[in-house]
PDB file of N, CA and C in Angstrom:
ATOM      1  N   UNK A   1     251.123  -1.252  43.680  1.00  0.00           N
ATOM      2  CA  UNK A   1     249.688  -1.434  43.654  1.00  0.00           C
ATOM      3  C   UNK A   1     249.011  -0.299  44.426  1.00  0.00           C
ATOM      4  N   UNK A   2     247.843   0.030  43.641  1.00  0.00           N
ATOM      5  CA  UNK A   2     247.070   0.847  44.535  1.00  0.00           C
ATOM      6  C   UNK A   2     246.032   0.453  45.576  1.00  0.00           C
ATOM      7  N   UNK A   3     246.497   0.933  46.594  1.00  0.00           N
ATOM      8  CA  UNK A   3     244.778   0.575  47.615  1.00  0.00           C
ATOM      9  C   UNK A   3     243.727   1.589  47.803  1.00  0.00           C
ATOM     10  N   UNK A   4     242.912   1.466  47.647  1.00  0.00           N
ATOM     11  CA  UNK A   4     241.416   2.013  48.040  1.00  0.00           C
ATOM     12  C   UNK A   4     241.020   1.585  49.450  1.00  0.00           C
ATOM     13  N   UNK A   5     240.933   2.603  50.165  1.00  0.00           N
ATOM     14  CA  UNK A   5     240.267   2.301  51.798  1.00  0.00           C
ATOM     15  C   UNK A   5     239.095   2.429  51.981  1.00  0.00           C
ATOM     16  N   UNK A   6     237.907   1.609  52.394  1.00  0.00           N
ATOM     17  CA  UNK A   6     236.628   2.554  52.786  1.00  0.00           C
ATOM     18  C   UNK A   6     235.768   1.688  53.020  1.00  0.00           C
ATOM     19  N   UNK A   7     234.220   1.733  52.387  1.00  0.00           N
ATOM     20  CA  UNK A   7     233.267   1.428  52.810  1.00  0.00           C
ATOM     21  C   UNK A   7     232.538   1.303  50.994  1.00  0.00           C
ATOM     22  N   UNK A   8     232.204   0.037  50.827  1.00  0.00           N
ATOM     23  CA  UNK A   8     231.971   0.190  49.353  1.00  0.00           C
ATOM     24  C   UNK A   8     230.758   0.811  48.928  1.00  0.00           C
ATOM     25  N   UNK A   9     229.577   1.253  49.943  1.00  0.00           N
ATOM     26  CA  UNK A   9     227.987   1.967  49.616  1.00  0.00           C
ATOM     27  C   UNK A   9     228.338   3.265  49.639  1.00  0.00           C
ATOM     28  N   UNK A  10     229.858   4.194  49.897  1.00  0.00           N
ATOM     29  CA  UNK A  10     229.738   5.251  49.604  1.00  0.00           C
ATOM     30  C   UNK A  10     230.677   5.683  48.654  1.00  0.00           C
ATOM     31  N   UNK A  11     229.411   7.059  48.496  1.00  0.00           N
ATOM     32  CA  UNK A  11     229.351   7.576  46.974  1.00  0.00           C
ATOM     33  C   UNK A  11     230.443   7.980  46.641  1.00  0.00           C
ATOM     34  N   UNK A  12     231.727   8.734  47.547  1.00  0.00           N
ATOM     35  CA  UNK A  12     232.833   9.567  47.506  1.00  0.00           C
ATOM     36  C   UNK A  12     233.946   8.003  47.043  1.00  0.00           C
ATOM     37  N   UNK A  13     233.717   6.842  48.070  1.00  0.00           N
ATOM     38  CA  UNK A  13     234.626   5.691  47.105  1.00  0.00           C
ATOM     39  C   UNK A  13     234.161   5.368  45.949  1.00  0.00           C
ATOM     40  N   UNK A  14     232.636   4.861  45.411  1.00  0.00           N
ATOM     41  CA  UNK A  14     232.527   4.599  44.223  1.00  0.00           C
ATOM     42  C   UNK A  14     233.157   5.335  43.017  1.00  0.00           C
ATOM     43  N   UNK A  15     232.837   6.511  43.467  1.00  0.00           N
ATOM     44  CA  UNK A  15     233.574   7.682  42.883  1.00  0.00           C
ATOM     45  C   UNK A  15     235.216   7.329  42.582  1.00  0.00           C
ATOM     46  N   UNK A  16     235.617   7.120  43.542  1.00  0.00           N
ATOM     47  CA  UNK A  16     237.084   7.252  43.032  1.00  0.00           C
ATOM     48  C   UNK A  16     237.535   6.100  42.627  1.00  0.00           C
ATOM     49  N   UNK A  17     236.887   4.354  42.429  1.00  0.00           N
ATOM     50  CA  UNK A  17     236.816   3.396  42.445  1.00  0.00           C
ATOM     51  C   UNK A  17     236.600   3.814  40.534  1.00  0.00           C
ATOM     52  N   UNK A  18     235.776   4.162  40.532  1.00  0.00           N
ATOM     53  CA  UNK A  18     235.299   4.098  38.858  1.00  0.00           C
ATOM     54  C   UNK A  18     236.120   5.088  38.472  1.00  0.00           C
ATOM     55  N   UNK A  19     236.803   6.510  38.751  1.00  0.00           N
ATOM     56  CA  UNK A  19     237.876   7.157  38.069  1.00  0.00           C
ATOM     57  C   UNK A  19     238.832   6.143  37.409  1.00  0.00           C
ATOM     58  N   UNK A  20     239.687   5.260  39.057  1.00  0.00           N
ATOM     59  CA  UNK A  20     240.421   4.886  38.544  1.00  0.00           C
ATOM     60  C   UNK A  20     240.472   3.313  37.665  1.00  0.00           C
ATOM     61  N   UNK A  21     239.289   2.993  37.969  1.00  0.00           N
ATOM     62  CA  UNK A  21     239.055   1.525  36.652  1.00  0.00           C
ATOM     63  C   UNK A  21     238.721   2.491  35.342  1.00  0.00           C
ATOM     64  N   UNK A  22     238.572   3.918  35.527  1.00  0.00           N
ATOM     65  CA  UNK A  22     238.132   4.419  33.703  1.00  0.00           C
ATOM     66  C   UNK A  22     239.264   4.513  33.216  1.00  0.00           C
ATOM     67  N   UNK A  23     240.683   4.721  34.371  1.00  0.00           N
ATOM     68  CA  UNK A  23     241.685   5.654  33.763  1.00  0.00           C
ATOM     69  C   UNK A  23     242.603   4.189  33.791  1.00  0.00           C
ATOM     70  N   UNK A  24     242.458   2.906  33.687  1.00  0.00           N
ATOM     71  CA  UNK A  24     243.420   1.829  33.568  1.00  0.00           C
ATOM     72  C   UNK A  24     244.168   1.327  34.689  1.00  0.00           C
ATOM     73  N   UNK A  25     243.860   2.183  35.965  1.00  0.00           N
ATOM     74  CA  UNK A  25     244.306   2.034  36.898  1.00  0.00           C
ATOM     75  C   UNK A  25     244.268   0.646  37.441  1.00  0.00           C
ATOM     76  N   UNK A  26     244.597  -0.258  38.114  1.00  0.00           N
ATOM     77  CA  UNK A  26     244.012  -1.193  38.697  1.00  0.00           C
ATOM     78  C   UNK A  26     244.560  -1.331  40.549  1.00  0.00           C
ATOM     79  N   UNK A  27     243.321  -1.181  41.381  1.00  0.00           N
ATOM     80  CA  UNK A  27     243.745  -0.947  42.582  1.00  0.00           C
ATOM     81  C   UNK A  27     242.894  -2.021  43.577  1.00  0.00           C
ATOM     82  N   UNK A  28     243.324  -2.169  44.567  1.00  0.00           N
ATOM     83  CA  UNK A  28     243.375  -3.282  45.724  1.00  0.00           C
ATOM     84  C   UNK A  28     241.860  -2.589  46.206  1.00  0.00           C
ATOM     85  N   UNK A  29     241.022  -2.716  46.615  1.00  0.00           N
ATOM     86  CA  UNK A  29     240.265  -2.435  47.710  1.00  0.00           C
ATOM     87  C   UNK A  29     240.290  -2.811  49.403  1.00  0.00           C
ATOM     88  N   UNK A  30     240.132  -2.162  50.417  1.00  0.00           N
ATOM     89  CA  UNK A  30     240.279  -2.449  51.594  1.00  0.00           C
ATOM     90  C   UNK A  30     239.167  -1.939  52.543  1.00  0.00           C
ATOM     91  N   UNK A  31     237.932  -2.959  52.270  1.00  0.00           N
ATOM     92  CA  UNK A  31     236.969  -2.536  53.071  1.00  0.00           C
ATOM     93  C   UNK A  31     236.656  -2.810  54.186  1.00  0.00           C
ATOM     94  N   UNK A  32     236.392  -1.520  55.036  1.00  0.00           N
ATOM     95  CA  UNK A  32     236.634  -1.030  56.592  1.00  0.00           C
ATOM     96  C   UNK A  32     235.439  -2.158  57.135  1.00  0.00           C
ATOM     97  N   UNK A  33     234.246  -2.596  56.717  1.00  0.00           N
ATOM     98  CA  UNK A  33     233.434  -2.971  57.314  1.00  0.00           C
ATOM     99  C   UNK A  33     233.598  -4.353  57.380  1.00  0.00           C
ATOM    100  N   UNK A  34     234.384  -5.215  56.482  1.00  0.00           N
ATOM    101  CA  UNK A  34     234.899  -6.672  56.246  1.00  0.00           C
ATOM    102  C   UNK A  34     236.077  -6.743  56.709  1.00  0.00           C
ATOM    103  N   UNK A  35     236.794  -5.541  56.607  1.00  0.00           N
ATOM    104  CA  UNK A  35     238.317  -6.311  56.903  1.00  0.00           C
ATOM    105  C   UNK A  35     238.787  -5.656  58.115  1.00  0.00           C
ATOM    106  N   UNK A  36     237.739  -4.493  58.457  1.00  0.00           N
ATOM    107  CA  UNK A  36     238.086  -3.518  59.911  1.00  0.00           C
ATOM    108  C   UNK A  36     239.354  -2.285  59.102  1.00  0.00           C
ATOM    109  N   UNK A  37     239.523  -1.588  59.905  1.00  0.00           N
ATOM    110  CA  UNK A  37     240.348  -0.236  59.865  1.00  0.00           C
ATOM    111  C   UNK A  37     241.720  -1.144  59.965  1.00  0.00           C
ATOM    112  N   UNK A  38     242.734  -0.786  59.672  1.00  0.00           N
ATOM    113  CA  UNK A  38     244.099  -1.375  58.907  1.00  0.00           C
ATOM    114  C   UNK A  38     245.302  -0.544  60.537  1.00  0.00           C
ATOM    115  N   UNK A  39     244.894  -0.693  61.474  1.00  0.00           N
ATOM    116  CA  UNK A  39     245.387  -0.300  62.390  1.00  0.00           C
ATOM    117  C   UNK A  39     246.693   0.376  62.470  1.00  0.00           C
ATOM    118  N   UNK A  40     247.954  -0.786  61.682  1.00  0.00           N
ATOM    119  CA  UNK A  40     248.837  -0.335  61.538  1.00  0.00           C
ATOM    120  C   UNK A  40     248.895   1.048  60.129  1.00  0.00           C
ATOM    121  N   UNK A  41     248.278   1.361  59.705  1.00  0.00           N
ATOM    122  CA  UNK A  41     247.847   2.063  58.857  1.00  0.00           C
ATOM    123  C   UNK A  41     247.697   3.860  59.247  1.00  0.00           C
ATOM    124  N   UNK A  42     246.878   3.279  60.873  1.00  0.00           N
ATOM    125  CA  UNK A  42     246.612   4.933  61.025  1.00  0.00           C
ATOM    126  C   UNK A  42     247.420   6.054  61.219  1.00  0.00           C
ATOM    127  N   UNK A  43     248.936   5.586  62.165  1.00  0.00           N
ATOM    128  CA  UNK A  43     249.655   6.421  62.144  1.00  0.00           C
ATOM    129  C   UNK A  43     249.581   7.337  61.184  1.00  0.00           C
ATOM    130  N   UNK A  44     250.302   6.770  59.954  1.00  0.00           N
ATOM    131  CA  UNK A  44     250.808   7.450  58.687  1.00  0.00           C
ATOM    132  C   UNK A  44     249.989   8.105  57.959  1.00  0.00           C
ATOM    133  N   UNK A  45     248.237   7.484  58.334  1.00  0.00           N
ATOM    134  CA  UNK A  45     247.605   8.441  57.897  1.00  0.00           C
ATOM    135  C   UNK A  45     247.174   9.483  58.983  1.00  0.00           C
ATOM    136  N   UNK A  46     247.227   9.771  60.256  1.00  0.00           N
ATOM    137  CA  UNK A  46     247.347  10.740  61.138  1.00  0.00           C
ATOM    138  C   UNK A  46     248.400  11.873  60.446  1.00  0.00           C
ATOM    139  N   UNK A  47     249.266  11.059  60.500  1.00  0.00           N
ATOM    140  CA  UNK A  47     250.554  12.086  59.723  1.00  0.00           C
ATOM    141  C   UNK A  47     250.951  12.720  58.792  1.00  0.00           C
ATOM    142  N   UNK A  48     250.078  11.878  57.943  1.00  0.00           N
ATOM    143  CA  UNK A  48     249.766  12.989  56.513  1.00  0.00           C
ATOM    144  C   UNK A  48     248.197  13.509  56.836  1.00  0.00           C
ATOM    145  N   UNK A  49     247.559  13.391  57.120  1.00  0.00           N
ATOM    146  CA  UNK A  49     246.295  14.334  56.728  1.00  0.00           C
ATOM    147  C   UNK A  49     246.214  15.056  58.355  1.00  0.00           C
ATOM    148  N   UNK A  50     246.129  14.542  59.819  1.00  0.00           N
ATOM    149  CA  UNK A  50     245.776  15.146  60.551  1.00  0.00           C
ATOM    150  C   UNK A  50     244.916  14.506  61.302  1.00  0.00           C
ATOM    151  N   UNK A  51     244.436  14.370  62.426  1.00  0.00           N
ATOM    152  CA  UNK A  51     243.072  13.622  62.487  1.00  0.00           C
ATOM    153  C   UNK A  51     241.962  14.991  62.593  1.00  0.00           C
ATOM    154  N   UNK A  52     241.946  16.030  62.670  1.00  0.00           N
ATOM    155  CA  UNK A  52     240.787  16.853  62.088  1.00  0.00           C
ATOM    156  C   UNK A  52     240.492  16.801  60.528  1.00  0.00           C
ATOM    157  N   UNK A  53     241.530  16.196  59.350  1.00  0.00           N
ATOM    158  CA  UNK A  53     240.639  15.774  58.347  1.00  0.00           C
ATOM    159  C   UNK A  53     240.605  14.383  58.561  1.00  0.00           C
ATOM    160  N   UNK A  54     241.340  13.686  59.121  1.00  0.00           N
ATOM    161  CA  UNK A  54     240.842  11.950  59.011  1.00  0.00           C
ATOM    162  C   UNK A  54     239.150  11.948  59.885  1.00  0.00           C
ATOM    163  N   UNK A  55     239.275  12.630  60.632  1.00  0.00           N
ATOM    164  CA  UNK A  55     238.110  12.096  61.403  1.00  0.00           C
ATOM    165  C   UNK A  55     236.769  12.815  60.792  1.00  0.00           C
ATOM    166  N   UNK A  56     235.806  12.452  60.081  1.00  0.00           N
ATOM    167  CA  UNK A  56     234.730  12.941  59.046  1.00  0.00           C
ATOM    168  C   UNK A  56     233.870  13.291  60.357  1.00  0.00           C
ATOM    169  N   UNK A  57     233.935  15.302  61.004  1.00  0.00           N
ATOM    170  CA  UNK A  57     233.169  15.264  61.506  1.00  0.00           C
ATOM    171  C   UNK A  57     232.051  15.960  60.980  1.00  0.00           C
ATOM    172  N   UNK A  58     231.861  15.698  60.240  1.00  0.00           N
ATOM    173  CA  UNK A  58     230.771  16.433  58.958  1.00  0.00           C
ATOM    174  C   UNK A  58     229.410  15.141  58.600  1.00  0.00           C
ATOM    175  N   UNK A  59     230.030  14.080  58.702  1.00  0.00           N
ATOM    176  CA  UNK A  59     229.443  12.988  58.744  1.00  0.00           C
ATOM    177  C   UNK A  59     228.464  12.037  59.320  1.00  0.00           C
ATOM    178  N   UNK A  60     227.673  11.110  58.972  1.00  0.00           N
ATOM    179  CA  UNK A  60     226.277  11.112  59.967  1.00  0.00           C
ATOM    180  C   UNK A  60     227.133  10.328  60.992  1.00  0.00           C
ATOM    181  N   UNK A  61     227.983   9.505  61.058  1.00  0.00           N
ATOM    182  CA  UNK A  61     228.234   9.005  62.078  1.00  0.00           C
ATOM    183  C   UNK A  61     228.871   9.378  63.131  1.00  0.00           C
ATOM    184  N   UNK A  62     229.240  10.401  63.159  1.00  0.00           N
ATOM    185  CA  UNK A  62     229.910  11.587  63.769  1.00  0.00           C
ATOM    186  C   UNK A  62     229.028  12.553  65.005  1.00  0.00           C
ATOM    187  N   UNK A  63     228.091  12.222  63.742  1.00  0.00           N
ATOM    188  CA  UNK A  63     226.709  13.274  65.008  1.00  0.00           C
ATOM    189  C   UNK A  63     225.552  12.398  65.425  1.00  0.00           C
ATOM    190  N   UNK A  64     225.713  11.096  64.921  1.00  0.00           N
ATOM    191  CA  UNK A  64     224.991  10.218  65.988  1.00  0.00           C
ATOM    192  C   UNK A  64     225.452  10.024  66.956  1.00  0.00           C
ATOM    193  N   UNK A  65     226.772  10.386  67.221  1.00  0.00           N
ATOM    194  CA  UNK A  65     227.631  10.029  68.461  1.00  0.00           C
ATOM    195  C   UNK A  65     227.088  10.896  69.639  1.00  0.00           C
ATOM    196  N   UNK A  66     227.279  10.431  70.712  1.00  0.00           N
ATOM    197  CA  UNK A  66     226.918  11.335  71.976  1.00  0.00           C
ATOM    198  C   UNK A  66     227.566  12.211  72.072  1.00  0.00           C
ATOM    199  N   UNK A  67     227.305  13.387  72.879  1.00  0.00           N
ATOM    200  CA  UNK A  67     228.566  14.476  73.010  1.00  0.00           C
ATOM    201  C   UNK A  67     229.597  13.597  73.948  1.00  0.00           C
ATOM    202  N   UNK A  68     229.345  13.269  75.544  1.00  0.00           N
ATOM    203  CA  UNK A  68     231.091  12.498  75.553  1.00  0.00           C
ATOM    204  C   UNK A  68     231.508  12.229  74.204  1.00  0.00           C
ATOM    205  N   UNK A  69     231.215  11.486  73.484  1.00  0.00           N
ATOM    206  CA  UNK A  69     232.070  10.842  72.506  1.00  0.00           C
ATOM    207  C   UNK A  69     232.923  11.467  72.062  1.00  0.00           C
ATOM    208  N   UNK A  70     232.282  12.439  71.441  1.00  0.00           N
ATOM    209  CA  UNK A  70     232.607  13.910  70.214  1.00  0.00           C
ATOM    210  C   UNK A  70     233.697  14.505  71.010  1.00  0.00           C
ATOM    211  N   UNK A  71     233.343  14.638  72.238  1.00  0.00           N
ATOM    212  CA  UNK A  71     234.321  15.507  73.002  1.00  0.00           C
ATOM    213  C   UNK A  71     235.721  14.761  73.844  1.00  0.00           C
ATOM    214  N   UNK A  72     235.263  13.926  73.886  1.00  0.00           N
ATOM    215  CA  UNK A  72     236.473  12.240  74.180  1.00  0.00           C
ATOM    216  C   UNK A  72     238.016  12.578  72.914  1.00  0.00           C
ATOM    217  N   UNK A  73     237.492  13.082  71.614  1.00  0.00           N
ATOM    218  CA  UNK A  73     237.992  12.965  70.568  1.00  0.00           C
ATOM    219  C   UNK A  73     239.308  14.361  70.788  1.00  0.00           C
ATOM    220  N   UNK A  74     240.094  14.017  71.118  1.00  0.00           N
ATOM    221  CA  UNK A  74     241.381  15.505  71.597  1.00  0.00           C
ATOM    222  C   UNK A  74     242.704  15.043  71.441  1.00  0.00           C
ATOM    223  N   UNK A  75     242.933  13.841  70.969  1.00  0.00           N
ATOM    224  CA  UNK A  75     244.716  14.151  70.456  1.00  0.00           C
ATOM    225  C   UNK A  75     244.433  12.564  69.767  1.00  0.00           C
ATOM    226  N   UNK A  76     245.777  12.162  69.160  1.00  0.00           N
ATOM    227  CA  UNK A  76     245.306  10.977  68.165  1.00  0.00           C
ATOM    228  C   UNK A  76     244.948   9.998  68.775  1.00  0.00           C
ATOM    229  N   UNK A  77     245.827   9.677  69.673  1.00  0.00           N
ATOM    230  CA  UNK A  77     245.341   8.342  70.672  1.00  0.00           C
ATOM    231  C   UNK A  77     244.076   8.279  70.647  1.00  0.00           C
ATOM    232  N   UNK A  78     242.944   9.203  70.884  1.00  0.00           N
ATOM    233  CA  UNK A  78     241.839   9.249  71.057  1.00  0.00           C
ATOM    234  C   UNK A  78     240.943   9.328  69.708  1.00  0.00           C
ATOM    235  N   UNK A  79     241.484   9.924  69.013  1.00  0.00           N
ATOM    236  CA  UNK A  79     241.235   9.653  67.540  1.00  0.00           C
ATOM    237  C   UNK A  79     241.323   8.243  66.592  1.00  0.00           C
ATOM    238  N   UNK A  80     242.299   7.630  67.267  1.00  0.00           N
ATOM    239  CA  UNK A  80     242.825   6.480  66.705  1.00  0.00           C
ATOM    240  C   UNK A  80     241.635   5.525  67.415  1.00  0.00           C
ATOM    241  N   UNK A  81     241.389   5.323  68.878  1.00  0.00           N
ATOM    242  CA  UNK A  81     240.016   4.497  69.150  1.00  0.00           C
ATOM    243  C   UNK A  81     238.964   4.748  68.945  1.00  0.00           C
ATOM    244  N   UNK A  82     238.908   5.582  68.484  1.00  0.00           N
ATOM    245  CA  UNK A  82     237.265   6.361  67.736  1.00  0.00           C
ATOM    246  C   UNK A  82     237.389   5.796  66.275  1.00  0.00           C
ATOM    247  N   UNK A  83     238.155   6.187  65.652  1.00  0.00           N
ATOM    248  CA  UNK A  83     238.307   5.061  64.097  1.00  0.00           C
ATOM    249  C   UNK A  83     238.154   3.612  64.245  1.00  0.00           C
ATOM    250  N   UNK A  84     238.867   3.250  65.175  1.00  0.00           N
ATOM    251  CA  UNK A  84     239.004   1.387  65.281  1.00  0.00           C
ATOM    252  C   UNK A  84     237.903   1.212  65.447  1.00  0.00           C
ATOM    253  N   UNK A  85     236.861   1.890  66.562  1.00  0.00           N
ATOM    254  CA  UNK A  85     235.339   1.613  66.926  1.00  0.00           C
ATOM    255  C   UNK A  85     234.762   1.788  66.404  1.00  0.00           C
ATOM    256  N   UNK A  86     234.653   3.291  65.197  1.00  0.00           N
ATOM    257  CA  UNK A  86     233.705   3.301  64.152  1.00  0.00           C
ATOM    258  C   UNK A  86     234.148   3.798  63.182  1.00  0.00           C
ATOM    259  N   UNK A  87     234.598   2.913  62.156  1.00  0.00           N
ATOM    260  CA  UNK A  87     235.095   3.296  61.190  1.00  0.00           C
ATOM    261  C   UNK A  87     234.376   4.265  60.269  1.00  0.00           C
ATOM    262  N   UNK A  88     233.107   4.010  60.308  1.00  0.00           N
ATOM    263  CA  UNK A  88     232.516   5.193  59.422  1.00  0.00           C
ATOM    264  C   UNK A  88     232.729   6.530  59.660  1.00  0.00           C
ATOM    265  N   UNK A  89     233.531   6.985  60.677  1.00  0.00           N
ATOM    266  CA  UNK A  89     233.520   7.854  61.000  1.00  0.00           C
ATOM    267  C   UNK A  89     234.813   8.658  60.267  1.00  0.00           C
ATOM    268  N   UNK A  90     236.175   7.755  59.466  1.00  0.00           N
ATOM    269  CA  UNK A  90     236.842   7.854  58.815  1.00  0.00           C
ATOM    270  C   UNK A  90     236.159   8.476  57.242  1.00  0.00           C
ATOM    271  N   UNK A  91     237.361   9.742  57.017  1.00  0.00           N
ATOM    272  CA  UNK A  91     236.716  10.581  55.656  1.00  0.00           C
ATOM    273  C   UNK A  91     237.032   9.521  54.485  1.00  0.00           C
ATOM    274  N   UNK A  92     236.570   9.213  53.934  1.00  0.00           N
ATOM    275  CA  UNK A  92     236.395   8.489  52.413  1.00  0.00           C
ATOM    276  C   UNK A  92     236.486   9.118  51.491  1.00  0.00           C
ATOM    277  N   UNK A  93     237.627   8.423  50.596  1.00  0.00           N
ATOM    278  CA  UNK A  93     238.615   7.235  50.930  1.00  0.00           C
ATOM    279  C   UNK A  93     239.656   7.598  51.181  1.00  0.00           C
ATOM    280  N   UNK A  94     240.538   6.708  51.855  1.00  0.00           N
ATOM    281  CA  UNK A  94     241.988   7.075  51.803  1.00  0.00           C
ATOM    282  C   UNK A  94     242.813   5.847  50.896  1.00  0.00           C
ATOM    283  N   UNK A  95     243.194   6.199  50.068  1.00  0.00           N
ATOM    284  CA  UNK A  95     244.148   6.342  48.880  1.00  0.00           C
ATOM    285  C   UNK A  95     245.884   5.712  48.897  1.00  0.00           C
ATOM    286  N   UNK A  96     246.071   5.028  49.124  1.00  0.00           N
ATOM    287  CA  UNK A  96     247.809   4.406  48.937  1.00  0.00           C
ATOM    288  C   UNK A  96     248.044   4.219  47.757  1.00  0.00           C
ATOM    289  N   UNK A  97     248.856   5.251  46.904  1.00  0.00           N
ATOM    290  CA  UNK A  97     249.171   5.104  45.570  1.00  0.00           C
ATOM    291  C   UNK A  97     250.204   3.905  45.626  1.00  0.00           C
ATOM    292  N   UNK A  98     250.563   3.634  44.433  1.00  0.00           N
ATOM    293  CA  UNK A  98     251.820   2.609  44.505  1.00  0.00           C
ATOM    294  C   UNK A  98     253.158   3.267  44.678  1.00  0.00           C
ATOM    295  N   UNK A  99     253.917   4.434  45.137  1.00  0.00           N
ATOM    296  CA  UNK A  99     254.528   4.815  45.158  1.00  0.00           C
ATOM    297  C   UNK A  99     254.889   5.216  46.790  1.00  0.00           C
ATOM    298  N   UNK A 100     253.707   5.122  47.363  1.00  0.00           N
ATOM    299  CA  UNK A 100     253.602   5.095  48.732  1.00  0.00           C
ATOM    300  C   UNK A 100     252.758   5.945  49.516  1.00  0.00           C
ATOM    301  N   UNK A 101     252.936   7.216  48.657  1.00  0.00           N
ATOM    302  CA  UNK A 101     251.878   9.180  48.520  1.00  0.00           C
ATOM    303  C   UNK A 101     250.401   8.146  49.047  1.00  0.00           C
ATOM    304  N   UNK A 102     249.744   9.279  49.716  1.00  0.00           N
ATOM    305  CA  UNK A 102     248.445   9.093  50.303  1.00  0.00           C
ATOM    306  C   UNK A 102     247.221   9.879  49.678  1.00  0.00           C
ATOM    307  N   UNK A 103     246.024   9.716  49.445  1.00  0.00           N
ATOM    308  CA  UNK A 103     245.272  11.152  49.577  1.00  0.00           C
ATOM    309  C   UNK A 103     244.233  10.863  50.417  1.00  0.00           C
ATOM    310  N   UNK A 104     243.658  11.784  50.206  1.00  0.00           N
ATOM    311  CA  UNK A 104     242.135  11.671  51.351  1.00  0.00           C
ATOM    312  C   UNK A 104     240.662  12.308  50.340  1.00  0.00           C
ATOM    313  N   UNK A 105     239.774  11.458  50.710  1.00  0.00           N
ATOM    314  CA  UNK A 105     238.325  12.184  49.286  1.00  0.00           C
ATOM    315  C   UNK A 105     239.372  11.939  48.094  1.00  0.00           C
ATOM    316  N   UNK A 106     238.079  12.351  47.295  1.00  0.00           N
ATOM    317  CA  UNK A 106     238.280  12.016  45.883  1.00  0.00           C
ATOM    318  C   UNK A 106     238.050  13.328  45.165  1.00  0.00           C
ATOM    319  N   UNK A 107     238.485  13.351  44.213  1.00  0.00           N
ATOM    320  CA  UNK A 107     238.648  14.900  43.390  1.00  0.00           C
ATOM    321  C   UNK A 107     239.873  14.336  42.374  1.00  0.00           C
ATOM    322  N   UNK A 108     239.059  14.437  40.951  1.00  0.00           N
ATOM    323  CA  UNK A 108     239.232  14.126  40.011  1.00  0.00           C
ATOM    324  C   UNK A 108     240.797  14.292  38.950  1.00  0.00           C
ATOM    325  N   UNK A 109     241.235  16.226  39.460  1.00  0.00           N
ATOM    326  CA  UNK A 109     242.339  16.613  39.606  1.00  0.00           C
ATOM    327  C   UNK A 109     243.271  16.139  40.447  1.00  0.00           C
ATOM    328  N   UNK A 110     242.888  15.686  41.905  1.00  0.00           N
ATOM    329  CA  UNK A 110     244.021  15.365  42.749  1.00  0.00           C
ATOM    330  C   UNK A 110     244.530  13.850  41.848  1.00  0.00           C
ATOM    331  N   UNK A 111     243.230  13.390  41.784  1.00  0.00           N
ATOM    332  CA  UNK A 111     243.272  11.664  40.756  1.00  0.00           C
ATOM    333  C   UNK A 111     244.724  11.474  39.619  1.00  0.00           C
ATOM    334  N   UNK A 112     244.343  12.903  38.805  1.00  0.00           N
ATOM    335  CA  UNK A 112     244.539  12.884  37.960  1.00  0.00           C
ATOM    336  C   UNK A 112     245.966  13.308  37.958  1.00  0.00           C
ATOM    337  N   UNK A 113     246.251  14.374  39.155  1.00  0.00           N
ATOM    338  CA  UNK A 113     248.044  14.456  39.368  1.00  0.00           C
ATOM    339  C   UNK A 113     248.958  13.551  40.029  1.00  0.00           C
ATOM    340  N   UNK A 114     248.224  12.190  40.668  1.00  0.00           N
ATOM    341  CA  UNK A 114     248.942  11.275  41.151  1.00  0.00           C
ATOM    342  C   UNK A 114     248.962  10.103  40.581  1.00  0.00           C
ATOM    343  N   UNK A 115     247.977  10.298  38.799  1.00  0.00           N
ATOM    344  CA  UNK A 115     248.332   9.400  38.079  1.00  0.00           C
ATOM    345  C   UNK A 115     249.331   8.552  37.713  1.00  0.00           C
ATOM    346  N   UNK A 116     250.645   9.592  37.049  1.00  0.00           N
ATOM    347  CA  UNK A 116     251.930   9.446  37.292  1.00  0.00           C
ATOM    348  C   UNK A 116     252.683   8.790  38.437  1.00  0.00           C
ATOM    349  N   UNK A 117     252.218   8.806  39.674  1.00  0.00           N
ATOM    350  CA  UNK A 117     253.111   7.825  40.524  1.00  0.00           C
ATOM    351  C   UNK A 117     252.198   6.831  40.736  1.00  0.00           C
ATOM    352  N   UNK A 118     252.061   5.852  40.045  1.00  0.00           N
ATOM    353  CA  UNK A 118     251.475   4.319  39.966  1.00  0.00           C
ATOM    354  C   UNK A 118     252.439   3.924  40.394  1.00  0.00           C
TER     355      UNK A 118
END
């Protein structure tokens, strides 16, 4: 099964939410604001993406933050309680194919080469 991680009002999940219901896909949703950040989860996504791309600092919730905050943010540990506390601050979406593979954002090509491992 596939999961979808995120926040369902944004545009980058709807996005990849409607790729994969166009393409027959059928996937789990796991929304951060109802069900909270998936804790045991973050490692592995630390480990595949990084937390300089997990952590969306491009994002409004990112720069509403105070500078402590922003600057609090320096190895995962610290990354990892900055997600649990505000999840919006996580890049959208993150992606658990059924095969186990991760992605991060949506992009239609990446969609479309991890079709194959359903």
């Amino acid at each position: 099964m596939i999961t979808v991680y995120g926040i369902p009002n944004c545009d980058t999940v709807k996005k990849a939410r409607a790729w994969l219901a166009e393409h027959g896909l059928e996937a789990g949703f796991h929304d951060f604001k109802k069900q909270g950040v998936p804790a045991a989860e973050l490692p592995a996504w630390l480990a595949a993406f990084g937390r300089d791309k997990l952590v969306n600092r491009a994002g409004t919730t990112w720069r509403k933050l105070g500078d402590a905050a922003r600057a609090a943010v320096v190895d995962d540990a610290s990354a990892t309680a900055l997600m649990l506390a505000e999840p919006s601050v996580i890049k959208r979406p993150v992606v658990r194919w059924a095969d186990g593979g991760l992605t991060l954002g949506f992009s239609p090509d990446a969609f479309a080469a991890r079709q194959g491992g359903r």
